[in-house]
Protein backbone atom coordinates (compact mmCIF):
# COMPACT_ATOMS: atom_id res chain seq x y z
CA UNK A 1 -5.58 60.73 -34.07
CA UNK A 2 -4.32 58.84 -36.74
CA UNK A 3 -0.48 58.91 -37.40
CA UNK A 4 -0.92 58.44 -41.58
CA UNK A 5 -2.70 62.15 -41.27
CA UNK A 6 1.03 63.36 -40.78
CA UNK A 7 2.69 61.25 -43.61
CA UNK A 8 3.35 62.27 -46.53
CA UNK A 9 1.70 60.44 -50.04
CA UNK A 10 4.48 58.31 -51.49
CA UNK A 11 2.11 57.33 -54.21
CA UNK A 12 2.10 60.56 -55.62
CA UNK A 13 2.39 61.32 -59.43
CA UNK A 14 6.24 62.53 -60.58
CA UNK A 15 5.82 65.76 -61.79
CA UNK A 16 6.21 65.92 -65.99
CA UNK A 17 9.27 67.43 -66.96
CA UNK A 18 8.91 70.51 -68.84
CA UNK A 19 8.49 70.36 -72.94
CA UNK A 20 11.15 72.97 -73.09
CA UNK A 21 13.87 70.87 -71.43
CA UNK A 22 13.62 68.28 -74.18
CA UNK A 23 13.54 70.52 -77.30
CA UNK A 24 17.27 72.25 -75.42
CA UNK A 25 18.84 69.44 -74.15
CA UNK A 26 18.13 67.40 -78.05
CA UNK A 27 19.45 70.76 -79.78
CA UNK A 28 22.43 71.79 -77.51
CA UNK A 29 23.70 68.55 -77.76
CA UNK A 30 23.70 68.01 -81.16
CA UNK A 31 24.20 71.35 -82.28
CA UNK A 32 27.56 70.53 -79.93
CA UNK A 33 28.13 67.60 -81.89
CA UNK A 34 27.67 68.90 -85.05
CA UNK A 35 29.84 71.57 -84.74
CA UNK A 36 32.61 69.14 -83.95
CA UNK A 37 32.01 66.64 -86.56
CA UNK A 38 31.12 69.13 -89.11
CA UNK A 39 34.60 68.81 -90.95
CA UNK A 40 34.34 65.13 -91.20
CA UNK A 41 31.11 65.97 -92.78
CA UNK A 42 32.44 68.01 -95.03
CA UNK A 43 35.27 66.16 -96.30
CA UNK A 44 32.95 62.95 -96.87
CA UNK A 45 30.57 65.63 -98.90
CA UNK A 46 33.68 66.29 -101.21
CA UNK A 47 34.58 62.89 -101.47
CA UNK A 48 31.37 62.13 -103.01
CA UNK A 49 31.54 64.10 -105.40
CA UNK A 50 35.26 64.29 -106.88
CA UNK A 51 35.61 63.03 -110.31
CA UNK A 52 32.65 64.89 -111.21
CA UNK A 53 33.46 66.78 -114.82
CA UNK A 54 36.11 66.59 -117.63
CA UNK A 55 38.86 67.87 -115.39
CA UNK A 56 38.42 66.31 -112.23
CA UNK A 57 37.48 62.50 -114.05
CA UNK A 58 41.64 62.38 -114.62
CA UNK A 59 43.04 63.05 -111.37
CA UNK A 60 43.48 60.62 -108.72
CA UNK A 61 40.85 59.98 -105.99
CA UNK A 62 41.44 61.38 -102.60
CA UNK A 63 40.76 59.45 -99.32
CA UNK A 64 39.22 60.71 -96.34
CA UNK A 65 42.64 62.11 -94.24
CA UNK A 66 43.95 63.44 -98.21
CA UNK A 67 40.78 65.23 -98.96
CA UNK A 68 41.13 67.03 -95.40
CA UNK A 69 45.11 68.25 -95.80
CA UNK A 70 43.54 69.54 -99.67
CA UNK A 71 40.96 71.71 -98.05
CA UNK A 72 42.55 72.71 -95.16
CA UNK A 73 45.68 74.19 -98.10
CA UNK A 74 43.18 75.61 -100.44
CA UNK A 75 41.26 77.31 -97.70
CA UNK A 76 42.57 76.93 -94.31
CA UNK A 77 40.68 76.53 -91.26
CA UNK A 78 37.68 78.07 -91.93
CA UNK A 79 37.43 75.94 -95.15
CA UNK A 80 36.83 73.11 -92.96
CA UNK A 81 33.77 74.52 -91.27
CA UNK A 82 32.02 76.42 -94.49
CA UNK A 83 28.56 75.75 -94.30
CA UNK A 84 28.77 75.13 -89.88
CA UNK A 85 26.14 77.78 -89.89
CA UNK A 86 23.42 75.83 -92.06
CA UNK A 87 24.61 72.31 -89.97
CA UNK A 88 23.84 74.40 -86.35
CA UNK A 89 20.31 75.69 -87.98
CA UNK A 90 19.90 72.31 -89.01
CA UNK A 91 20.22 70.58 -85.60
CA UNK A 92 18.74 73.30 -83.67
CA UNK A 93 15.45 72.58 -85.05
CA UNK A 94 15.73 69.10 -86.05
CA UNK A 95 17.38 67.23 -82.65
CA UNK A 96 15.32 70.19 -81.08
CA UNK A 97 12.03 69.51 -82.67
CA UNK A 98 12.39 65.52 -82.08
CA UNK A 99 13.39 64.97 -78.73
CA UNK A 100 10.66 67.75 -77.82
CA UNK A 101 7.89 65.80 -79.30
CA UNK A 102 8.96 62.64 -78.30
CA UNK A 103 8.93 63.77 -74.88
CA UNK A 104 5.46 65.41 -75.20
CA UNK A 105 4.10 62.66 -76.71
CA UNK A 106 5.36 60.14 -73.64
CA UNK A 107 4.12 63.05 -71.42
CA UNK A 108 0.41 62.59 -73.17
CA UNK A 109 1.18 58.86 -72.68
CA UNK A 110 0.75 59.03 -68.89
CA UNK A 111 3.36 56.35 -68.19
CA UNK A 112 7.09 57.23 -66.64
CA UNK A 113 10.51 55.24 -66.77
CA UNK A 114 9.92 53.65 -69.79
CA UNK A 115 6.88 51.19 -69.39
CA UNK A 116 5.33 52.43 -72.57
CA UNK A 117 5.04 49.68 -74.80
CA UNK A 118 7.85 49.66 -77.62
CA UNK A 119 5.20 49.91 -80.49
CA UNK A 120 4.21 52.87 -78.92
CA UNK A 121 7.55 54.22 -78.28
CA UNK A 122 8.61 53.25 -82.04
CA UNK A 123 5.68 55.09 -83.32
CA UNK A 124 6.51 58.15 -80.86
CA UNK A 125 9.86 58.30 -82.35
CA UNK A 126 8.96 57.99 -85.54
CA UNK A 127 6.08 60.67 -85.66
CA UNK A 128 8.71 63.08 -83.88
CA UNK A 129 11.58 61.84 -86.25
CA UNK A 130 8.94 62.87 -89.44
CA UNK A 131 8.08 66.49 -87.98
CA UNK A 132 11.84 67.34 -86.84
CA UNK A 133 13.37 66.41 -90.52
CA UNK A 134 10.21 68.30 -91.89
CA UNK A 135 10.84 71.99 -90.17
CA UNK A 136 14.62 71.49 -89.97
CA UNK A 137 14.79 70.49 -94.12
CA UNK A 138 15.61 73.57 -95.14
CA UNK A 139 18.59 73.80 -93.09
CA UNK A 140 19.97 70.41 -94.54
CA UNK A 141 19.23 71.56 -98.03
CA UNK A 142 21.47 75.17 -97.12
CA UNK A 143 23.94 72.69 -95.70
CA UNK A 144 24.53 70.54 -98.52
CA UNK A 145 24.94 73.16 -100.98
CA UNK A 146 27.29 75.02 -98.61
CA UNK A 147 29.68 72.20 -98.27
CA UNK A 148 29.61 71.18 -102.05
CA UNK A 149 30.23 74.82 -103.44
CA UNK A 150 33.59 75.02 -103.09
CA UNK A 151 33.70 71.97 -105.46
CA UNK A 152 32.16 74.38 -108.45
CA UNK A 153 34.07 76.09 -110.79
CA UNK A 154 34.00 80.10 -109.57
CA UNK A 155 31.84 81.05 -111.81
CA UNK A 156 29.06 78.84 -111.14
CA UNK A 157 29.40 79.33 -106.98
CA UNK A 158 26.52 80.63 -105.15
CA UNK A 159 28.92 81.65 -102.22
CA UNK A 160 26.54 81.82 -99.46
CA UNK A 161 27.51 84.08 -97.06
CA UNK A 162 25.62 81.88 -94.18
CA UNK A 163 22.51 80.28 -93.72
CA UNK A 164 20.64 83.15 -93.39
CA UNK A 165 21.69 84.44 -96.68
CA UNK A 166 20.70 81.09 -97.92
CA UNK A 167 17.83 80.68 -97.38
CA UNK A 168 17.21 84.30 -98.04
CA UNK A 169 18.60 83.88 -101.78
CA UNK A 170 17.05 80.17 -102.09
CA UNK A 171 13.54 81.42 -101.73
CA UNK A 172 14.07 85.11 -103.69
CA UNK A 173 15.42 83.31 -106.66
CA UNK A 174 14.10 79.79 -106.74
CA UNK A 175 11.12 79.52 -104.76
CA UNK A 176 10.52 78.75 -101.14
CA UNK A 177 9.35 75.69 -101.71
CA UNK A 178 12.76 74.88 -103.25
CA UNK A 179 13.87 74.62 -99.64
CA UNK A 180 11.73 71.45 -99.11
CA UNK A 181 12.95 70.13 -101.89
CA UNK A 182 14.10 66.02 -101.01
CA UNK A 183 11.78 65.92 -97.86
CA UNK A 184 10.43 62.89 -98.39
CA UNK A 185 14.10 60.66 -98.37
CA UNK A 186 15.31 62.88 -95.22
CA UNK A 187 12.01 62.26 -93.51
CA UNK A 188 11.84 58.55 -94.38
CA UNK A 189 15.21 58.57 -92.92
CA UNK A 190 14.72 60.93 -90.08
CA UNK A 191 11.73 58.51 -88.62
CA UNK A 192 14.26 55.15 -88.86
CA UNK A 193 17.26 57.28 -87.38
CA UNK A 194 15.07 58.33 -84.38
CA UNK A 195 12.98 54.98 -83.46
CA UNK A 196 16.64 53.77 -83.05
CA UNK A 197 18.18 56.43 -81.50
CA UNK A 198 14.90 57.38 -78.88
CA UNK A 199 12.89 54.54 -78.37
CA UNK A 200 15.88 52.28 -78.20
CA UNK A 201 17.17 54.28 -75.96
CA UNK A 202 14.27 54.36 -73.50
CA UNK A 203 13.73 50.72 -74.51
CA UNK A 204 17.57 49.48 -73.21
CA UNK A 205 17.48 51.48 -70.87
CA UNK A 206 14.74 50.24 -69.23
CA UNK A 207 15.56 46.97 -69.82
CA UNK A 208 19.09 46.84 -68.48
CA UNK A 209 17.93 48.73 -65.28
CA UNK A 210 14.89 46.48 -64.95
CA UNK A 211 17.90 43.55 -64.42
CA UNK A 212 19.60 45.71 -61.80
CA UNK A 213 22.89 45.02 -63.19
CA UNK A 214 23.17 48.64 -63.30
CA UNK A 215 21.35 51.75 -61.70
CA UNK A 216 20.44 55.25 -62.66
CA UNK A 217 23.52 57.06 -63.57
CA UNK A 218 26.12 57.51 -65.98
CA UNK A 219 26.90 54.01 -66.75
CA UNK A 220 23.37 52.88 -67.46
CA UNK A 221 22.90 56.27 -69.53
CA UNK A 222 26.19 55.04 -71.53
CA UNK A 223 25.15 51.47 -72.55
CA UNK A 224 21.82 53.04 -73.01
CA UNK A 225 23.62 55.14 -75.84
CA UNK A 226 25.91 52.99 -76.94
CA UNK A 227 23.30 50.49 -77.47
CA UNK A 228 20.72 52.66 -79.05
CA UNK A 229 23.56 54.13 -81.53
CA UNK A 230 23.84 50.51 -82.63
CA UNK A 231 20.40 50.16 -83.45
CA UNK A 232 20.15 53.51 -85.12
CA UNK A 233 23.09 52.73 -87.58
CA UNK A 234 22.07 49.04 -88.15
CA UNK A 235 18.43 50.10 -89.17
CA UNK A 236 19.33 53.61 -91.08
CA UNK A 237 22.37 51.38 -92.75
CA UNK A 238 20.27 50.19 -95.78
CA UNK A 239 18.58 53.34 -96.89
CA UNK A 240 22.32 55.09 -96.60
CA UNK A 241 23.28 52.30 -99.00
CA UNK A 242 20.22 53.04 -101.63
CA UNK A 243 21.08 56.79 -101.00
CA UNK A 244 24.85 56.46 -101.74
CA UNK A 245 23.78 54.41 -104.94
CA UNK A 246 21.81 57.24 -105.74
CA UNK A 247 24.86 59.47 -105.31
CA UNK A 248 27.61 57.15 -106.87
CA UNK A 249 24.78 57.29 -110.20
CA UNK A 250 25.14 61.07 -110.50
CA UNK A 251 26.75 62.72 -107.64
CA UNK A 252 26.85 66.31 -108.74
CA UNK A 253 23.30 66.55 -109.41
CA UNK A 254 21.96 64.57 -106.10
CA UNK A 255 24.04 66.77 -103.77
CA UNK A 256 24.57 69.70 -105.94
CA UNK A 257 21.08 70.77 -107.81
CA UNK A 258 18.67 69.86 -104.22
């Protein structure tokens, strides 16, 4: 009898990863991230939009660390991280929403370890880059309004309590389609922002192991990133510039009255 009866099929398909493990391993990571970086977020939020009004358009402009030490006396800690609520809803379902599509749409591809072509990969990333900023928008619109209020005089704050009580109050009083309001820029965005972060991710990475200067691990997952992150910033880099003219040309109304 044949010996090949008794070994095993090293030809055999790799078995898919599960959906699932893509949609929590994009949203606990950034919702990780965006917890941490949430103050710097803040602070550039309020930097935007000082010298807004009468009373603020005499006093000097604050920089980025001068900003911070004016929060953190006005409102301590927690001052820092009003509106971390709306930022973890936001990430949640937008990192969550991307890298699960992206990974089901490679999964409907058929190919593994990155030999999709990068067209297709750039498209993949971009159609998950679209839906994610779509279902996760009203979570960045709660967010923005969160940080800025605190820049209102009191009478005029909506004083959220969090982003349930946002949205809540958004869609009682204005409408809920007032939560989708600015889709369009954040999706534009969302689909540059994640053919650089995903499919140049997959793309480097398969590239720099295909050289075999480095193998699977850590390192090649790090220049992976690091590489990727380049390519996100350098692509997203001139629609943050239009979008920053946009808010230099009337701050108060592009951050505050989305």
């Amino acid at each position: 009898m044949s010996s090949s009866a008794n070994t095993p099929k090293s030809d055999a398909a790799p078995q898919k990863p599960a959906i699932w493990k893509g949609f929590a391993q994009g949203a606990i990571g950034a919702m990780t991230g965006g917890a941490a970086s949430h103050p710097l977020d803040l602070i550039k939020v309020r930097m935007q939009i000082q010298g807004e009004g009468a009373a603020s358009a005499a006093k000097p402009r604050l920089g980025m660390f001068g900003m911070g030490v004016k929060i953190f006396t006005e409102s301590g800690v927690s001052g820092l991280f009003r509106g971390v609520s709306a930022s973890l809803f936001r990430q949640f379902f937008y990192s969550g929403v991307r890298f699960g599509v992206y990974d089901m749409m490679k999964n409907a591809a058929g190919v593994q370890n990155g030999e999709i072509p990068l067209y297709q990969k750039a498209a993949m990333a971009a159609s998950a880059g679209a839906i994610g900023a779509f279902v996760a928008n009203p979570g960045d619109f709660a967010m923005v309004r969160m940080q800025a209020d605190g820049k209102l005089p009191p009478e005029q704050r909506r004083n959220y309590k969090h982003i349930i009580d946002a949205l809540r109050r958004v869609a009682a009083e204005e409408g809920v389609l007032r939560l989708w309001r600015g889709v369009i820029p954040t999706t534009s965005r969302a689909m540059i922002v994640t053919v650089g972060h995903l499919a140049a991710y997959d793309e480097a990475k398969y590239r720099i192991k295909s050289t075999g200067v480095l193998k699977e691990g850590m390192p090649l997952h790090f220049a992976s990133s690091f590489t990727a992150a380049f390519i996100a910033s350098l692509m997203s880099h001139p629609v943050d510039v239009v979008s920053m003219s946009n808010t230099i040309a009337s701050p108060i109304c592009f951050l505050l009255c989305r």
